[in-house]
Protein backbone atom coordinates (compact mmCIF):
# COMPACT_ATOMS: atom_id res chain seq x y z
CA UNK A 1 76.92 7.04 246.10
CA UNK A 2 78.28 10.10 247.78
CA UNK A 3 76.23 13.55 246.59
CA UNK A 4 77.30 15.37 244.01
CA UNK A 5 78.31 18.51 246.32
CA UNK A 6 80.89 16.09 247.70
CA UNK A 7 81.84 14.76 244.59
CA UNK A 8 82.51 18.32 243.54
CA UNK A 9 84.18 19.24 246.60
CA UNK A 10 87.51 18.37 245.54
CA UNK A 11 87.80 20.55 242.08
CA UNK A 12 86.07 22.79 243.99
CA UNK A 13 89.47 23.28 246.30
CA UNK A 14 92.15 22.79 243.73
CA UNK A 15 93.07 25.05 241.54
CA UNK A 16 95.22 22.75 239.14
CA UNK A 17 92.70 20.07 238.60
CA UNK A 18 89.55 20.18 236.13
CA UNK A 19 86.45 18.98 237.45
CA UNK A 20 84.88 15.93 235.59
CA UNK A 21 82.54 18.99 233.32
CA UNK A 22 86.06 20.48 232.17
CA UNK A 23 85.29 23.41 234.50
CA UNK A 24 87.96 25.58 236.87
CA UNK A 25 86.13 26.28 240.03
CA UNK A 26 88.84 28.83 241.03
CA UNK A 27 88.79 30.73 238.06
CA UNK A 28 85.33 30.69 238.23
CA UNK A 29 85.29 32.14 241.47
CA UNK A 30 88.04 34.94 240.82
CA UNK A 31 85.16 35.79 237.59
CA UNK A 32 82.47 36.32 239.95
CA UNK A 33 84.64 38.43 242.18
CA UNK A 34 84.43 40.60 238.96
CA UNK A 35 81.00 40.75 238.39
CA UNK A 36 80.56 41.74 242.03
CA UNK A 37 82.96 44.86 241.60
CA UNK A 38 81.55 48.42 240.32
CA UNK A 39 81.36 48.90 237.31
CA UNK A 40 84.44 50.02 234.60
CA UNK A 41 84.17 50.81 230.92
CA UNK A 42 86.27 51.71 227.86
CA UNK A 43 86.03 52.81 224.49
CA UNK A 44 87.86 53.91 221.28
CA UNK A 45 87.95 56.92 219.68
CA UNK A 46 89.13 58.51 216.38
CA UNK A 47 91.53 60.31 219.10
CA UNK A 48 92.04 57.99 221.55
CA UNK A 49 90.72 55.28 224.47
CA UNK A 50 87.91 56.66 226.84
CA UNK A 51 87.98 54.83 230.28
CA UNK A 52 85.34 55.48 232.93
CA UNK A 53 84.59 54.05 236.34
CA UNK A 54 81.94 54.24 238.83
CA UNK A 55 83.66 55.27 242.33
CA UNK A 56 80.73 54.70 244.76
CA UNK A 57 81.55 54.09 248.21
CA UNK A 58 80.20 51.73 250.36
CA UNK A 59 79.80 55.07 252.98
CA UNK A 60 79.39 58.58 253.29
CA UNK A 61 82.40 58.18 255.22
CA UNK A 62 84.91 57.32 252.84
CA UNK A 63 86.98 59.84 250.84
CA UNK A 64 85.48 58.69 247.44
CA UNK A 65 89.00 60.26 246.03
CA UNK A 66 91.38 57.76 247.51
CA UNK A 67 89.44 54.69 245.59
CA UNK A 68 91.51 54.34 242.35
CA UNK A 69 90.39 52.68 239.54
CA UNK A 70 92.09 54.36 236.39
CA UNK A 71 95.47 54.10 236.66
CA UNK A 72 98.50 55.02 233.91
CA UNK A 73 100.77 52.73 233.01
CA UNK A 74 102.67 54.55 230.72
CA UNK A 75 102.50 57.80 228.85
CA UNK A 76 100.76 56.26 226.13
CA UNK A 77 98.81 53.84 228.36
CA UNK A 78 96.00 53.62 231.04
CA UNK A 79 93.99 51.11 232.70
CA UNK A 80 90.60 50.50 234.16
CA UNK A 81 89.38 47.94 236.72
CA UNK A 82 87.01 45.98 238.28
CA UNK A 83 87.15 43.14 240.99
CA UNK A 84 89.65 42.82 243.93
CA UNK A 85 91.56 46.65 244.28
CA UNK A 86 94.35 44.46 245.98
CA UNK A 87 95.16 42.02 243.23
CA UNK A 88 94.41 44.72 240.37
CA UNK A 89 97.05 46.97 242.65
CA UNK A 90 99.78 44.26 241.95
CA UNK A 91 98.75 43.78 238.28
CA UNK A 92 98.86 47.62 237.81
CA UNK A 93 102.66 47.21 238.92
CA UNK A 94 103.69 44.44 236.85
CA UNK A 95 102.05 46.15 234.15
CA UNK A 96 104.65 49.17 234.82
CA UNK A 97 107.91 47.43 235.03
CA UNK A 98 106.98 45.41 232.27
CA UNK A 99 106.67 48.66 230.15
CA UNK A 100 109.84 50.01 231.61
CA UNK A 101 111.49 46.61 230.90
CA UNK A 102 110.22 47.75 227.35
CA UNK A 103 111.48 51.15 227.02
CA UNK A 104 115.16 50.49 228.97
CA UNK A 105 115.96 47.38 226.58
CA UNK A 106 114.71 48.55 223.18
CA UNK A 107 114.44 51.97 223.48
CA UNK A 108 110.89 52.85 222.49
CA UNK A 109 107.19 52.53 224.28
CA UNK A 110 105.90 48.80 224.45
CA UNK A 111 103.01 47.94 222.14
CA UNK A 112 99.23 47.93 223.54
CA UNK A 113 98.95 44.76 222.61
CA UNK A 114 101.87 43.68 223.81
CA UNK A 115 101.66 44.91 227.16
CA UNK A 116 97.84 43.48 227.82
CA UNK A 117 99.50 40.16 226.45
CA UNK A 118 102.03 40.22 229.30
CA UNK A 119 99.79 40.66 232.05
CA UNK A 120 97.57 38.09 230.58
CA UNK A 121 100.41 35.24 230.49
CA UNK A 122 100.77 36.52 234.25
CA UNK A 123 97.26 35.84 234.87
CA UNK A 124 97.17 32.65 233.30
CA UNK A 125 100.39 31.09 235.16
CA UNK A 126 97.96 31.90 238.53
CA UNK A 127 95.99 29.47 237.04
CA UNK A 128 97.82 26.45 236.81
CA UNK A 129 100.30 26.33 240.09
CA UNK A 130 99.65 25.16 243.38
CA UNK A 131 99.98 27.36 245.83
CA UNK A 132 98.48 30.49 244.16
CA UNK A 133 94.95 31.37 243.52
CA UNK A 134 93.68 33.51 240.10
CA UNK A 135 93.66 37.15 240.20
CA UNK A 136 90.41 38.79 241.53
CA UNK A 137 90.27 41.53 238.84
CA UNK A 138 89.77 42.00 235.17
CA UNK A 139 91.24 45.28 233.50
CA UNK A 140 90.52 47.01 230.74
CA UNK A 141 94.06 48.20 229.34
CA UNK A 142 94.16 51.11 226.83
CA UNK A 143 95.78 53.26 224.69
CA UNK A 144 97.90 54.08 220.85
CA UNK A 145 100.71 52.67 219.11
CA UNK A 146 101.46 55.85 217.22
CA UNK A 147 98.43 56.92 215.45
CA UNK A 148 96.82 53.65 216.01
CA UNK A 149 93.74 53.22 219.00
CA UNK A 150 94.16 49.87 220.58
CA UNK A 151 91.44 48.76 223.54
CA UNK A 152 91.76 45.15 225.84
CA UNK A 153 90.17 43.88 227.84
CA UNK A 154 91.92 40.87 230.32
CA UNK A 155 90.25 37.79 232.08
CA UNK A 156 91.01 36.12 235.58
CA UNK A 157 91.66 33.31 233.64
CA UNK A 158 94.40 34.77 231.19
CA UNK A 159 92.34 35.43 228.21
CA UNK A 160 93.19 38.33 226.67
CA UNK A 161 90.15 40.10 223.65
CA UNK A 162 90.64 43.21 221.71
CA UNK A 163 87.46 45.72 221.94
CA UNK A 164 86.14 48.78 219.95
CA UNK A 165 83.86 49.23 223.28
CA UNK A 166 83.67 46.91 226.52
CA UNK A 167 82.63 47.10 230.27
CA UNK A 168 83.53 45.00 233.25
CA UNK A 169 81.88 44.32 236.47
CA UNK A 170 78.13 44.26 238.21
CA UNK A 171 76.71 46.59 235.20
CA UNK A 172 78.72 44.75 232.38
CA UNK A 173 75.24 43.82 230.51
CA UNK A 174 73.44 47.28 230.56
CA UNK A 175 76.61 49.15 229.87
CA UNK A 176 77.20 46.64 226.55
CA UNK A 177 73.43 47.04 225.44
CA UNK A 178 74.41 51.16 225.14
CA UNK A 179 77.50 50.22 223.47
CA UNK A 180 75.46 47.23 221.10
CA UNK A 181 73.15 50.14 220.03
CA UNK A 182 74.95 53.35 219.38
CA UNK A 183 78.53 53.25 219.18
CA UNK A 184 79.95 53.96 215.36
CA UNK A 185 83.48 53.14 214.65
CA UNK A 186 83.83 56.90 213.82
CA UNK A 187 82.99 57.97 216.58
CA UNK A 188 84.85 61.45 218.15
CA UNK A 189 86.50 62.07 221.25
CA UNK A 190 83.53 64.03 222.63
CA UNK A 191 81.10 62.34 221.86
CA UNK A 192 83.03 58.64 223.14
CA UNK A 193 83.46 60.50 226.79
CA UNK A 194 78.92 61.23 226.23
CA UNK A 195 78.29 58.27 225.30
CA UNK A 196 80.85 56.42 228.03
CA UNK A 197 79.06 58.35 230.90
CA UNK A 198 75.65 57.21 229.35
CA UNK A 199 76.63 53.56 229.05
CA UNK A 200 77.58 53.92 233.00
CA UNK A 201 74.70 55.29 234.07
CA UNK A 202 72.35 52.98 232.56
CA UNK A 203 74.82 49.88 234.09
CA UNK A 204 74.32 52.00 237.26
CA UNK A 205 70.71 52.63 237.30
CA UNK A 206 71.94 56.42 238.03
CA UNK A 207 74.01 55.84 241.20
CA UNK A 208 76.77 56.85 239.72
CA UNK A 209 80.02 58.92 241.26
């Protein structure tokens, strides 16, 4: 009987086969690249998406403005991540053609929904070829369709849930207790950016930038 580390060791390379437990060691792997990244945050609002990141640095020496983390995707859309800044980069810019793709051929700005669904069936694909490895990063994609306030949040492995209030990365857990115990679905602008920069600096412990 060989041990079970060695038995493992084979899911535990390939990214296209399940291991005996149904699990996806890859994908697992590209979640806990996630968990170790700082921490991101969004949340509606009567008048719109509120998306916050913590920028630490890992020195004194590093110009704490060159570390993106929000980025816009389209007029009517932004983004926040957490995870590898590399692979989020190359999401970010599938992201924007795919909304230009949207606008050029139809002639009007490409649904919320619609977009976060695109870069999920992107994800996903990374999940089942050889060759390729799962995206490092999970994004929190938000923004209106008209008057309506639509808020995503995307998975390594492709899966794609709609939020009133979510966080991503090390402080995921405190950051959704705030959210658990005082956001109200009516809630204002103002008060959304308050209670954002709350929910960070509790998943923070105060370290915040």
């Amino acid at each position: 009987m060989q041990p079970l580390q060695q038995q493992n060791a084979g899911y535990d390379r390939a990214i296209t086969v399940f291991s005996p437990d149904g699990r996806l060691f890859q994908v697992e792997y590209a979640r806990e690249a996630v968990k170790r990244g700082t921490t991101s945050l969004g949340l509606k609002s009567k008048e719109g998406v509120v998306l916050i990141v913590d920028k630490r640095t890992v020195s004194r020496l590093v110009e704490a403005k060159s570390i993106e983390k929000i980025f816009q995707i389209d007029n009517h859309i932004g983004a926040a991540t957490s995870g590898l800044v590399a692979d989020a980069r190359a999401l970010i810019e599938r992201a924007r053609i795919e909304s230009q793709i949207n606008r050029i051929t139809y002639n009007e700005p490409i649904l919320v929904g619609g977009l976060a669904k695109k870069i999920c069936d992107m994800k996903q694909m990374y999940t089942q070829n050889g060759g390729v490895r799962p995206f490092g990063s999970a994004l929190i994609i938000g923004g209106v369709n008209g008057e309506e306030v639509k808020l995503f949040e995307t998975d390594p492995s492709g899966a794609l849930i709609e939020y009133k209030a979510t966080a991503i990365g090390s402080g995921v857990q405190a950051a959704m207790d705030v959210f658990e115990e005082r956001y109200e679905d009516d809630i204002s602008l103002e008060d959304a950016i308050s209670l954002g920069f709350d929910a960070l600096y509790e998943a923070t412990e105060g370290r915040t930038t």
